[in-house]
PDB file of N, CA and C in Angstrom:
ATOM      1  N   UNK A   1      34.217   4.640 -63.122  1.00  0.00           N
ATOM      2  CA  UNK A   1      35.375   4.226 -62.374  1.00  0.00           C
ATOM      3  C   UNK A   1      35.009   4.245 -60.893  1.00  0.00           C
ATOM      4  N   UNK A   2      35.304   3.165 -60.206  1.00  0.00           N
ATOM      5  CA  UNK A   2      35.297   3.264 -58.637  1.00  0.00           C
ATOM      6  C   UNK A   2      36.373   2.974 -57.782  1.00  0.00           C
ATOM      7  N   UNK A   3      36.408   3.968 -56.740  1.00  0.00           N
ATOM      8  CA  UNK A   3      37.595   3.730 -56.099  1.00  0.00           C
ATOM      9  C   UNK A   3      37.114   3.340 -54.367  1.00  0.00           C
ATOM     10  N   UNK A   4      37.987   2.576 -54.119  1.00  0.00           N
ATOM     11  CA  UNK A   4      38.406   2.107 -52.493  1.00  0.00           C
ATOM     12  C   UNK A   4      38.897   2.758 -51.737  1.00  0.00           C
ATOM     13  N   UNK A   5      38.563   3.597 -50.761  1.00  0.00           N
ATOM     14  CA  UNK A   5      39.016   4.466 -49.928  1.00  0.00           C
ATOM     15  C   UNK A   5      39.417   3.411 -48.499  1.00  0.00           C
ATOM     16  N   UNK A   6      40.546   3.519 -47.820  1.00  0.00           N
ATOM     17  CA  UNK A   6      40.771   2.365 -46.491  1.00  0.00           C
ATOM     18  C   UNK A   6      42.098   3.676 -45.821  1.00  0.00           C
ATOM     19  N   UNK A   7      41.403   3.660 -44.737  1.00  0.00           N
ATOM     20  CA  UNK A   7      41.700   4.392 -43.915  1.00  0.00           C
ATOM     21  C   UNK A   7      42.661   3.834 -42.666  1.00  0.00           C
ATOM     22  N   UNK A   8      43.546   3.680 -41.924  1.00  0.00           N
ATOM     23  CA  UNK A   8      44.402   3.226 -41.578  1.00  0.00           C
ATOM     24  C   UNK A   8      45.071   3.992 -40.314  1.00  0.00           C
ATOM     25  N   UNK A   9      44.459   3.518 -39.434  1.00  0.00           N
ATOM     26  CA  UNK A   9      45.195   4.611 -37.743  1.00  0.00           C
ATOM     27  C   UNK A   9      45.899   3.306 -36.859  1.00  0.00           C
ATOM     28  N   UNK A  10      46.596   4.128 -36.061  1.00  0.00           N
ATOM     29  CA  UNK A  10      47.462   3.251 -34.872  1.00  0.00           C
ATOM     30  C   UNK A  10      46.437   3.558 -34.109  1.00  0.00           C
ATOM     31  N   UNK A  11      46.844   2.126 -33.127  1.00  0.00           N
ATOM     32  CA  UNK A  11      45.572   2.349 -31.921  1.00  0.00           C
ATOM     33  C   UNK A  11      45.493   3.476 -31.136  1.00  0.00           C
ATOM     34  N   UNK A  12      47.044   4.197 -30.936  1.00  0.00           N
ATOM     35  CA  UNK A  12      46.846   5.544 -30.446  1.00  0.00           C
ATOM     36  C   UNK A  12      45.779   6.617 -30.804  1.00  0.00           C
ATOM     37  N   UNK A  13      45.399   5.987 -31.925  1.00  0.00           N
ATOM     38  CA  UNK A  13      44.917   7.606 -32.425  1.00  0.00           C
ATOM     39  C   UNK A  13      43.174   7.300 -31.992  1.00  0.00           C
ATOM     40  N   UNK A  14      43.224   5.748 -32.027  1.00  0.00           N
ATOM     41  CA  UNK A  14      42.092   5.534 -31.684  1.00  0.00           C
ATOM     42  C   UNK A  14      41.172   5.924 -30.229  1.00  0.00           C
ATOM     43  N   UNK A  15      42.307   5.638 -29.694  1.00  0.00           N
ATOM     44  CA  UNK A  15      42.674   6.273 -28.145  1.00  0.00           C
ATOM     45  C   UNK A  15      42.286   7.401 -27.888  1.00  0.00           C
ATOM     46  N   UNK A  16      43.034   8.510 -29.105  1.00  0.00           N
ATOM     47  CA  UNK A  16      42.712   9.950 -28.908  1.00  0.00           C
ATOM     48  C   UNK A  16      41.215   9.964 -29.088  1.00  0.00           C
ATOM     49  N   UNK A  17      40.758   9.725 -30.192  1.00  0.00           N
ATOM     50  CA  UNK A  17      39.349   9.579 -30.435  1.00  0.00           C
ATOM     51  C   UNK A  17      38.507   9.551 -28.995  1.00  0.00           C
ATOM     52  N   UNK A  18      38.658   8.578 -28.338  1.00  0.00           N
ATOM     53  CA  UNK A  18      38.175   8.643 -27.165  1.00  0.00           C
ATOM     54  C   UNK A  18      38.633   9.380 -26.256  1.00  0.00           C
ATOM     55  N   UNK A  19      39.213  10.203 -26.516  1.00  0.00           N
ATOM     56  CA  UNK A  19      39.407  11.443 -24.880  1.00  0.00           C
ATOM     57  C   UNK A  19      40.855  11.111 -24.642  1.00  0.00           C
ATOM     58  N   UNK A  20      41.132  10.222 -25.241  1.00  0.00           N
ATOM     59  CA  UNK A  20      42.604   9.611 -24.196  1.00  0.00           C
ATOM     60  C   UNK A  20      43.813  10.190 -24.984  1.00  0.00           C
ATOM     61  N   UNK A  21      44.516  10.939 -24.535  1.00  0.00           N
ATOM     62  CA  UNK A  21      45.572  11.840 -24.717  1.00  0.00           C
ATOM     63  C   UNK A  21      46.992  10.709 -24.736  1.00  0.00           C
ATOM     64  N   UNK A  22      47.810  11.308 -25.402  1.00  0.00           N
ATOM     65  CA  UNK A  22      48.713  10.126 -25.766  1.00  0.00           C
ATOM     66  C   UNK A  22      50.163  11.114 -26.253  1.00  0.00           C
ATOM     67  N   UNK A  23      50.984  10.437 -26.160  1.00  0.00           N
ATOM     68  CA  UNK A  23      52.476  11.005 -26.975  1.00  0.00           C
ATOM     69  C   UNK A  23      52.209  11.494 -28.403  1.00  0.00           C
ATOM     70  N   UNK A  24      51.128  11.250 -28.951  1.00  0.00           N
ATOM     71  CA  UNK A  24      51.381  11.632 -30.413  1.00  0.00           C
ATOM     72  C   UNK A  24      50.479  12.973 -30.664  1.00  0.00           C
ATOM     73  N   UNK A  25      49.867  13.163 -29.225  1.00  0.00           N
ATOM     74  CA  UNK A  25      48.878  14.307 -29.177  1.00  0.00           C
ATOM     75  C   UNK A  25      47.749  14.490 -28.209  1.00  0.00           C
ATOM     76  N   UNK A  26      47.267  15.274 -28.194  1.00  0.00           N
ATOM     77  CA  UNK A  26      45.767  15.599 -26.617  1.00  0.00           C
ATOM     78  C   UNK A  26      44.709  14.324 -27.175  1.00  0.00           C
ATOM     79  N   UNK A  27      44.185  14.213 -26.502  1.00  0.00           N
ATOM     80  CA  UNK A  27      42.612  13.295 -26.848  1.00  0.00           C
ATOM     81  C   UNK A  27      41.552  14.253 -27.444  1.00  0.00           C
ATOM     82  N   UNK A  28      40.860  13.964 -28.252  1.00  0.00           N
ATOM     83  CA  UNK A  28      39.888  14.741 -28.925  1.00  0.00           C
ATOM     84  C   UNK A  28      38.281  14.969 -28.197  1.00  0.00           C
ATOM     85  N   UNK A  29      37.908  16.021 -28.528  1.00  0.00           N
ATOM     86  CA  UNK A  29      36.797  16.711 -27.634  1.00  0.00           C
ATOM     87  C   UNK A  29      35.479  16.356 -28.203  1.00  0.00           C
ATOM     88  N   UNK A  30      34.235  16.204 -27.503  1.00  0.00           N
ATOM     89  CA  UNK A  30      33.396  16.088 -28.134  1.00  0.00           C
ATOM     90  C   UNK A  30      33.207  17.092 -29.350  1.00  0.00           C
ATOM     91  N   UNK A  31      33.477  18.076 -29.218  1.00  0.00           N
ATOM     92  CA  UNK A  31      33.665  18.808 -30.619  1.00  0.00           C
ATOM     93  C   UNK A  31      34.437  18.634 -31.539  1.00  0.00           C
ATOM     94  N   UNK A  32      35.443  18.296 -31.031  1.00  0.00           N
ATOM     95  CA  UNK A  32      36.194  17.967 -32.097  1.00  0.00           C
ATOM     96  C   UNK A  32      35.480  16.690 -33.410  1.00  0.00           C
ATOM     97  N   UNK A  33      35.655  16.071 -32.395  1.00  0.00           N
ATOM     98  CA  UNK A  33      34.564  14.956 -33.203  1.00  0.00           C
ATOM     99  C   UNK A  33      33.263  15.016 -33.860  1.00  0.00           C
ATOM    100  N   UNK A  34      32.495  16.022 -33.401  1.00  0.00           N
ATOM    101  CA  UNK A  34      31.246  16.556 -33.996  1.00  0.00           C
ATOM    102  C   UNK A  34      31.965  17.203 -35.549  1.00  0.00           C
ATOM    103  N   UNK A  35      32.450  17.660 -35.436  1.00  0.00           N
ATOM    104  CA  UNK A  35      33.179  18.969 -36.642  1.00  0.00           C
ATOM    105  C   UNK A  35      33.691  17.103 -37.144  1.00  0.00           C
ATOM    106  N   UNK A  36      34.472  16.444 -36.997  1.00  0.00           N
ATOM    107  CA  UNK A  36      34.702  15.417 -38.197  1.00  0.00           C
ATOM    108  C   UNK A  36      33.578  14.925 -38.920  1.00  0.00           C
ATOM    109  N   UNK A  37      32.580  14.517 -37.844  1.00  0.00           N
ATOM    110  CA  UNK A  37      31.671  13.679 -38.503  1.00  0.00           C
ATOM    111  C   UNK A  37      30.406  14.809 -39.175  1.00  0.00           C
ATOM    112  N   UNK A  38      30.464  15.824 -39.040  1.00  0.00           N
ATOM    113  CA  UNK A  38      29.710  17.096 -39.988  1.00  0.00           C
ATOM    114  C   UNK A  38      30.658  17.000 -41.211  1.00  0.00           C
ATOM    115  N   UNK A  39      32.072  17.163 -41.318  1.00  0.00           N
ATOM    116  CA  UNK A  39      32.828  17.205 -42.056  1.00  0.00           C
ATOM    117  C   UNK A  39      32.492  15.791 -43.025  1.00  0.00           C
ATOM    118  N   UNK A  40      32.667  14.391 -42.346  1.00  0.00           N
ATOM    119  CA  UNK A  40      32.232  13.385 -43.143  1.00  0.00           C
ATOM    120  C   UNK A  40      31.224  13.122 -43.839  1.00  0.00           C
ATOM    121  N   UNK A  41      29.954  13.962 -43.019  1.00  0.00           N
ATOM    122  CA  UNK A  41      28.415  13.492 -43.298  1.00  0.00           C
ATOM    123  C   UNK A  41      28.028  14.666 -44.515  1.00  0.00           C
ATOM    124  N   UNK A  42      29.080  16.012 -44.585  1.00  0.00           N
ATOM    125  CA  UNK A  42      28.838  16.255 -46.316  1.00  0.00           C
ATOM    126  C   UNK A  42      29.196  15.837 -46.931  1.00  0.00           C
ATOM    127  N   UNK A  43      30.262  15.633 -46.945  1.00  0.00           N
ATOM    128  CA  UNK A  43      31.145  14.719 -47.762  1.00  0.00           C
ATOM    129  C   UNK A  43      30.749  13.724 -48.388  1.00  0.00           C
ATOM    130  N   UNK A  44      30.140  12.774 -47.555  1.00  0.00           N
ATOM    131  CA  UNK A  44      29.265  12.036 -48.333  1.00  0.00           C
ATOM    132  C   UNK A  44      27.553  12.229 -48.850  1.00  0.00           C
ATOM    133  N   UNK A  45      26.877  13.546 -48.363  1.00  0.00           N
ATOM    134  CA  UNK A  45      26.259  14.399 -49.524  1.00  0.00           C
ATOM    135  C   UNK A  45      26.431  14.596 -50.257  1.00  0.00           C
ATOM    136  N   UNK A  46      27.729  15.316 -50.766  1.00  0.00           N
ATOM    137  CA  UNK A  46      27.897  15.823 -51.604  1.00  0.00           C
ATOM    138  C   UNK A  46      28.041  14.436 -52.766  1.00  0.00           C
ATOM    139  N   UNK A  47      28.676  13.228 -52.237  1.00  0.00           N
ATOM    140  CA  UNK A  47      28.713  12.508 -53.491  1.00  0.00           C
ATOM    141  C   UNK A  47      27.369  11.894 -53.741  1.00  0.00           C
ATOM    142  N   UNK A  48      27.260  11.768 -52.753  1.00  0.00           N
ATOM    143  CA  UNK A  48      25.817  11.236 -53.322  1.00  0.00           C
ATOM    144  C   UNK A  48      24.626  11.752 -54.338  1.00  0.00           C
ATOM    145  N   UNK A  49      24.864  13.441 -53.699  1.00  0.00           N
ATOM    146  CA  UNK A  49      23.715  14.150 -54.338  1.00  0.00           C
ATOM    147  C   UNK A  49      24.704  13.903 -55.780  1.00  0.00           C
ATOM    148  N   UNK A  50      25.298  13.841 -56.075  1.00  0.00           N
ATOM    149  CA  UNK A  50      26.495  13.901 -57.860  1.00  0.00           C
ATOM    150  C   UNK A  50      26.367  12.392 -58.249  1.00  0.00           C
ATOM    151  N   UNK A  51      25.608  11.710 -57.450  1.00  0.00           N
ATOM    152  CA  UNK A  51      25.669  10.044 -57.768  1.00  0.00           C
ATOM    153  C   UNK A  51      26.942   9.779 -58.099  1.00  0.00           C
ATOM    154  N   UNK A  52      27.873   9.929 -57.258  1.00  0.00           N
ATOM    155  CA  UNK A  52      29.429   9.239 -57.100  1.00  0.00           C
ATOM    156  C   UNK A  52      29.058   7.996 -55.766  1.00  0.00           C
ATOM    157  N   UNK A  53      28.311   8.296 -55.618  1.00  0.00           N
ATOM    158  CA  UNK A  53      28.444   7.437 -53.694  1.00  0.00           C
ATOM    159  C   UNK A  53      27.623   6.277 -54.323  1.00  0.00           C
ATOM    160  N   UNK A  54      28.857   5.011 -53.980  1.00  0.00           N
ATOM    161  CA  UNK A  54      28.163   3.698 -54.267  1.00  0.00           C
ATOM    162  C   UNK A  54      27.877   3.258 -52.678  1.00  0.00           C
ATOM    163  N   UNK A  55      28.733   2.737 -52.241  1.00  0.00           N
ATOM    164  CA  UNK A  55      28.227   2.182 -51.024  1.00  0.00           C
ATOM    165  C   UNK A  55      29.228   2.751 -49.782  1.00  0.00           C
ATOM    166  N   UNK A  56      28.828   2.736 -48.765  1.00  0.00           N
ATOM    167  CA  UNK A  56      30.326   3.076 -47.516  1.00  0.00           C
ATOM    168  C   UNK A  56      30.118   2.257 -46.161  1.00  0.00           C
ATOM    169  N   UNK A  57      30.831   1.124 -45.891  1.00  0.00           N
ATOM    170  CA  UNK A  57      30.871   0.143 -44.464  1.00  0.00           C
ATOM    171  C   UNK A  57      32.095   0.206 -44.066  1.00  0.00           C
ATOM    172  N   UNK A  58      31.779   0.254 -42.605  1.00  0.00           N
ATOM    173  CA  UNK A  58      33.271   0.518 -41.666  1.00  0.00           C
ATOM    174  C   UNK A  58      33.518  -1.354 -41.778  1.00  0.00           C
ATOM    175  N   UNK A  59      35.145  -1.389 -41.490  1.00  0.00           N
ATOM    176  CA  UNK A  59      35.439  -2.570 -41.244  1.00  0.00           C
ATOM    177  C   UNK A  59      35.752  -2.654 -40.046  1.00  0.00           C
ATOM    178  N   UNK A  60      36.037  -3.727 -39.765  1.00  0.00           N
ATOM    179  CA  UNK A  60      35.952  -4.356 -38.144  1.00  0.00           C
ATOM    180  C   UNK A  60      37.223  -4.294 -37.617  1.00  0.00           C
ATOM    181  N   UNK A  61      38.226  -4.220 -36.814  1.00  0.00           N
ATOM    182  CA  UNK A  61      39.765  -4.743 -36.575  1.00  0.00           C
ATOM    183  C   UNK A  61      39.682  -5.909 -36.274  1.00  0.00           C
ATOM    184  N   UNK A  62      40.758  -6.775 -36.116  1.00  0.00           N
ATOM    185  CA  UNK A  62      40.769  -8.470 -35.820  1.00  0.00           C
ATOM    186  C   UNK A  62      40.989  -8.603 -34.099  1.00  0.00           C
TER     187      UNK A  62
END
């Protein structure tokens, strides 16, 4: 069985991502962001090493 994971943010949050602080919350720190993408990059260890991980590409916005 395979599933589609699609992930879905307002540009705000995208914003935060980059430092930029906004009504919905502070802007995120280079750490902060380190700790996601450690968080992501087992994550997709872990499936992989279990051969769950078929493929993973970011999509583009329009």
């Amino acid at each position: 069985m395979k599933y589609m994971l699609m992930v879905l943010g307002k540009q705000s949050d995208y914003d935060a991502m980059g430092g930029a602080a906004n009504g919905d919350g502070p802007g995120w720190s280079e750490a902060d962001l380190k700790a996601m993408f450690d968080y992501m990059g087992a994550l997709n260890d872990d499936l992989a090493e279990s051969g769950e991980w078929v493929d993973g590409q970011g999509l583009v916005g329009a």
